[in-house]
Protein backbone atom coordinates (compact mmCIF):
# COMPACT_ATOMS: atom_id res chain seq x y z
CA UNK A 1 22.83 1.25 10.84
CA UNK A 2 19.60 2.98 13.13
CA UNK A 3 18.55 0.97 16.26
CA UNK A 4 15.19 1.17 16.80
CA UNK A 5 13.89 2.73 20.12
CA UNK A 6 12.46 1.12 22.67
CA UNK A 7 8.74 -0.04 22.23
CA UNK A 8 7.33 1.67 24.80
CA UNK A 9 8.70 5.44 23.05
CA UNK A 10 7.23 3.90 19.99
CA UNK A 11 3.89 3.43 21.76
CA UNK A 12 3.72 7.00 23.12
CA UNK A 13 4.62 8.61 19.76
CA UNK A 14 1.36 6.25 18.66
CA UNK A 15 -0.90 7.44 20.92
CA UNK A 16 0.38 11.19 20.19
CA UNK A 17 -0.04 10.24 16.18
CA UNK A 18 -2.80 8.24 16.22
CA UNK A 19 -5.79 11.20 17.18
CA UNK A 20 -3.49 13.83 14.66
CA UNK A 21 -3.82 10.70 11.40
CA UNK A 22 -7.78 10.60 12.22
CA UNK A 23 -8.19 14.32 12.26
CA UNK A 24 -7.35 14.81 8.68
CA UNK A 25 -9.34 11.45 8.05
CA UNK A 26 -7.22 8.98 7.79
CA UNK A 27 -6.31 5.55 9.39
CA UNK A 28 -2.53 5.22 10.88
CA UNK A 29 -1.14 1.68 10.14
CA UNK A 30 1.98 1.83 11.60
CA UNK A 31 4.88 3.91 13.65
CA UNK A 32 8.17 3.36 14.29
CA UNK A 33 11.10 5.39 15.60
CA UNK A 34 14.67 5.01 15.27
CA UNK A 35 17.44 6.36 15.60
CA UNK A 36 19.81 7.71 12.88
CA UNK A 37 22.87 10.08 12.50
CA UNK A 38 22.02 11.03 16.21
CA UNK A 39 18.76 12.37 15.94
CA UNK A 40 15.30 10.30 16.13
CA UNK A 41 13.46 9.35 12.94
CA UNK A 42 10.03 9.30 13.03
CA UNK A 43 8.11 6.90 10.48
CA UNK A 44 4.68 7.28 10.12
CA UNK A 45 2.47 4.92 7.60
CA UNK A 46 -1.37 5.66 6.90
CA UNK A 47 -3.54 4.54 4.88
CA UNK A 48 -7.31 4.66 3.82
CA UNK A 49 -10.00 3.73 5.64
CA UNK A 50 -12.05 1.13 3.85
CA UNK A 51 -15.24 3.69 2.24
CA UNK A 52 -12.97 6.28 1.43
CA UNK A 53 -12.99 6.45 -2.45
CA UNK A 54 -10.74 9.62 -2.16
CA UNK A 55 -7.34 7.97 -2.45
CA UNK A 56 -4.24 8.78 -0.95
CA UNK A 57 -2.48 11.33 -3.01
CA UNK A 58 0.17 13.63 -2.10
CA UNK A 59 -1.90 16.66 -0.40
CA UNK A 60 -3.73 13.84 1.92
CA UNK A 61 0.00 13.64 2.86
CA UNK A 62 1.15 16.73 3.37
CA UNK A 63 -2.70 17.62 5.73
CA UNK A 64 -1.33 14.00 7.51
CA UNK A 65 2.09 15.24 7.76
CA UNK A 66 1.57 18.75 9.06
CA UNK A 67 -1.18 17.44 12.22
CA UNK A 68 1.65 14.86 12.87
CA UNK A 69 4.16 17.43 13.07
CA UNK A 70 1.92 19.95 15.38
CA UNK A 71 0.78 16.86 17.47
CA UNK A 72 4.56 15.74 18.38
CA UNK A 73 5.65 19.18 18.69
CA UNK A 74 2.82 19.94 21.27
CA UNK A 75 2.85 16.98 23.53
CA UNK A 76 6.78 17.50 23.20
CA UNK A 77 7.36 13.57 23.20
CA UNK A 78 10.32 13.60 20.65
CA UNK A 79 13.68 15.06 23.17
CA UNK A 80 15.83 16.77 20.89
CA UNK A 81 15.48 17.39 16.83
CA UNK A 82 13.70 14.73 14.63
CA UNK A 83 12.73 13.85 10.94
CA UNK A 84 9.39 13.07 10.02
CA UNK A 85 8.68 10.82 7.06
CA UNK A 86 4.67 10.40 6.59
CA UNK A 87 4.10 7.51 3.78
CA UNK A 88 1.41 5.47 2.49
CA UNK A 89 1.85 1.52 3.10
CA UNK A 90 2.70 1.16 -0.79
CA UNK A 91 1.82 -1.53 -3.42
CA UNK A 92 4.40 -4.30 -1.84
CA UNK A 93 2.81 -4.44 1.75
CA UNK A 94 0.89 -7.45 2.34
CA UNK A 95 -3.07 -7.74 2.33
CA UNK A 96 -3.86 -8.52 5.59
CA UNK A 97 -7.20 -6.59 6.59
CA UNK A 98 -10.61 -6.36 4.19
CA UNK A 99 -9.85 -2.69 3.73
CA UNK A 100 -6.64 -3.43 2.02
CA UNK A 101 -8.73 -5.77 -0.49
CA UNK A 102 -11.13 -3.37 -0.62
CA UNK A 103 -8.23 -0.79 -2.00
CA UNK A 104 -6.56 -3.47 -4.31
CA UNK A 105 -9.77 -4.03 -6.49
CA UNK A 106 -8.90 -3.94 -10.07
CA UNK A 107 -5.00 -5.22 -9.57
CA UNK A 108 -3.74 -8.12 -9.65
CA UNK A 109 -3.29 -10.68 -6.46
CA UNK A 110 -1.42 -13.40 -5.23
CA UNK A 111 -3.25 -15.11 -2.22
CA UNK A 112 -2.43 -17.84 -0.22
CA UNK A 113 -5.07 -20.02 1.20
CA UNK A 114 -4.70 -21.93 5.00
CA UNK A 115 -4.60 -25.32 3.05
CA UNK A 116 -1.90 -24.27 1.28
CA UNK A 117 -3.47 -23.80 -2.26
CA UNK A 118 -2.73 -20.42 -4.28
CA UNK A 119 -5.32 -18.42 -6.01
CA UNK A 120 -3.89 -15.75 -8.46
CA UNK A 121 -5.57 -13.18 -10.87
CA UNK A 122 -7.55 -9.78 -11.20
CA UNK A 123 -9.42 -9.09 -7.63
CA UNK A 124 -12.82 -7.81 -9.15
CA UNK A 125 -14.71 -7.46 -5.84
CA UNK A 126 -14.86 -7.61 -1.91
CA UNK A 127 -18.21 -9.04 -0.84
CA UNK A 128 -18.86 -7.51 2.82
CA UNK A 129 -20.19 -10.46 5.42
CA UNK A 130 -19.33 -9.12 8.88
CA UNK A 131 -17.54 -6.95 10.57
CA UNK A 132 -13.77 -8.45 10.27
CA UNK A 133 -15.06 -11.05 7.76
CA UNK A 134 -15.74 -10.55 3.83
CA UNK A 135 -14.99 -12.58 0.69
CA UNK A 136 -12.61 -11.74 -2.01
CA UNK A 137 -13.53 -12.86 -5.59
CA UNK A 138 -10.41 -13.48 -7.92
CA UNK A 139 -10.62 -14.00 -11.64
CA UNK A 140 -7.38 -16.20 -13.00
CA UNK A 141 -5.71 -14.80 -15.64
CA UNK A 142 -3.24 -17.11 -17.15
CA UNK A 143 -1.16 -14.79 -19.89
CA UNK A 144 -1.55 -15.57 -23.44
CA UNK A 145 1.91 -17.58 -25.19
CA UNK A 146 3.24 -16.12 -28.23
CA UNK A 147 1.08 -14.01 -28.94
CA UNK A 148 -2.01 -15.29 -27.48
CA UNK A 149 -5.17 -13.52 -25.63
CA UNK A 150 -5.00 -14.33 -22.10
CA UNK A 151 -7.41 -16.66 -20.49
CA UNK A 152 -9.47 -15.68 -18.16
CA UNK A 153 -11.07 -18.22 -15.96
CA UNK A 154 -13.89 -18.48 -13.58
CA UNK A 155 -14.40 -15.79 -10.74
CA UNK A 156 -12.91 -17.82 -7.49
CA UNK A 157 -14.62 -17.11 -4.28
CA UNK A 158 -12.51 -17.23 -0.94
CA UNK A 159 -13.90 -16.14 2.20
CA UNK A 160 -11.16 -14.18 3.91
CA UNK A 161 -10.95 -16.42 6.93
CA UNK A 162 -9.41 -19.04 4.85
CA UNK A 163 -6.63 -16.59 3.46
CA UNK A 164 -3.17 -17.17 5.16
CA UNK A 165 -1.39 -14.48 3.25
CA UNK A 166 -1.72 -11.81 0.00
CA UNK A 167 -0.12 -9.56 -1.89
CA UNK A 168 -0.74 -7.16 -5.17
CA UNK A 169 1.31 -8.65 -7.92
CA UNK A 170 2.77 -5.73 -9.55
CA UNK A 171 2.22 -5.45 -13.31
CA UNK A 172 5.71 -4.52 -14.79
CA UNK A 173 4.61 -5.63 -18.97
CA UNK A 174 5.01 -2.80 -21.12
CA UNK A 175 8.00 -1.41 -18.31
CA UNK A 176 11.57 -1.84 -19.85
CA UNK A 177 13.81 -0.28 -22.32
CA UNK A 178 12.78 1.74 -25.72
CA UNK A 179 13.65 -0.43 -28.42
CA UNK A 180 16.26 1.59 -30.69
CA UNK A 181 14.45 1.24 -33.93
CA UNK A 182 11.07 2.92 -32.24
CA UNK A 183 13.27 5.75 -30.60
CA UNK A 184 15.10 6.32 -34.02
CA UNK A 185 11.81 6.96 -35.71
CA UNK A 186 10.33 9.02 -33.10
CA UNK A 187 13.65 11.03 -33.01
CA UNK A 188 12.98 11.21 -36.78
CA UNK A 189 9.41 12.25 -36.97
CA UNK A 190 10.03 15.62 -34.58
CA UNK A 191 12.50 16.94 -36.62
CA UNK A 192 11.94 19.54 -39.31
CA UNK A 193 13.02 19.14 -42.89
C-alpha cells in the first residue's frame, strides 16, 4: 500500500506544477505524491479551463506531461527517481465548479440540490451570472418501458448555489455482450462462397 507524503511536499510539487500546467494552457486540478515500491509517485490531474472548446486529448497530455517533467526536474524538488502520471479528472469526478458543467453539456447528470431534492437528465446549457455563480438547465429524461420513446420533460433551472453535489451519469445502453445470433451472421456475411 503507498503512504502519501506529507502535505507540505505535496504543496511544493504544486507550486513547481502549477506555472508548468498553465504554460501549455491548461488548468491543474489536483497533485498528490506518494510513495510506492520506494520511489515517489507523482500524480498530476488537469483539466480545461472553462472557454477552451479544444478538449483534452492525448497530445494536450503529453505538451502537459513533458513541462511537468522539465519543471520538477529543474527546481529538483523530487530527491531521488520518480514516476509521473499526468491525467485528466475523468467522467466519474464530481461537478463541483461551473467549468466542469460547462464541460459536461450534452451528458447526462445527476445533481443534488441543498434541500435535498434530485434533478436528473441531459444538461443542455450553463447560463453564466457571475463570476463563481451560473445556472445549470437540466432536461429529465425518464427512459421509455418496453419499447417506449423516452420522455422528455421540461428544461429545469437550478442556480448553482443551490447545488450540494453532481455527477455525469455515465451512459452504458448499447455496452454489453454481442448477442450470438448477430455475431453468427456477421461471421457469415464476410466469408466467401
Amino acid at each position: 500500500m503507498a503512504a502519501p507524503e506529507h502535505p507540505a511536499h505535496a504543496e511544493r510539487v504544486r507550486q513547481v506544477v502549477e506555472p508548468a500546467v498553465a504554460s501549455v494552457g491548461l488548468l491543474l486540478e489536483d497533485v498528490a505524491v506518494r510513495r510506492s515500491a520506494g520511489r515517489s509517485v507523482v500524480e498530476v490531474v488537469v483539466d480545461l479551463s472553462e472557454d477552451d472548446a479544444d478538449g483534452l486529448d492525448l497530445d494536450r497530455i503529453a505538451d502537459a506531461t513533458r513541462a511537468v517533467s522539465d519543471a520538477l526536474d529543474a527546481a529538483d524538488t523530487i530527491t531521488g527517481e520518480y514516476t509521473l502520471e499526468v491525467m485528466s479528472p475523468g467522467v466519474s469526478r464530481p461537478l463541483t465548479e461551473r467549468r466542469h458543467f460547462t464541460h459536461a453539456v450534452g451528458h447526462a447528470v445527476v445533481v443534488h440540490l441543498n434541500d435535498g431534492a434530485l434533478v436528473s437528465g441531459r444538461l443542455t446549457a450553463v447560463e453564466r451570472s457571475g463570476a463563481d455563480d451560473g445556472t445549470i438547465v437540466v432536461v429529465p429524461v425518464t427512459p421509455g418501458l418496453k419499447g417506449r420513446k423516452p420522455v422528455i420533460g421540461d428544461p429545469v433551472r437550478v442556480s448553482l448555489s443551490e447545488v450540494r453535489a453532481a455527477h455525469v451519469e455515465v451512459d452504458l445502453t448499447g455496452v454489453g455482450p454481442v448477442d450470438d445470433d448477430e455475431a453468427g451472421a456477421d461471421a457469415d456475411a464476410g466469408q466467401e462462397s
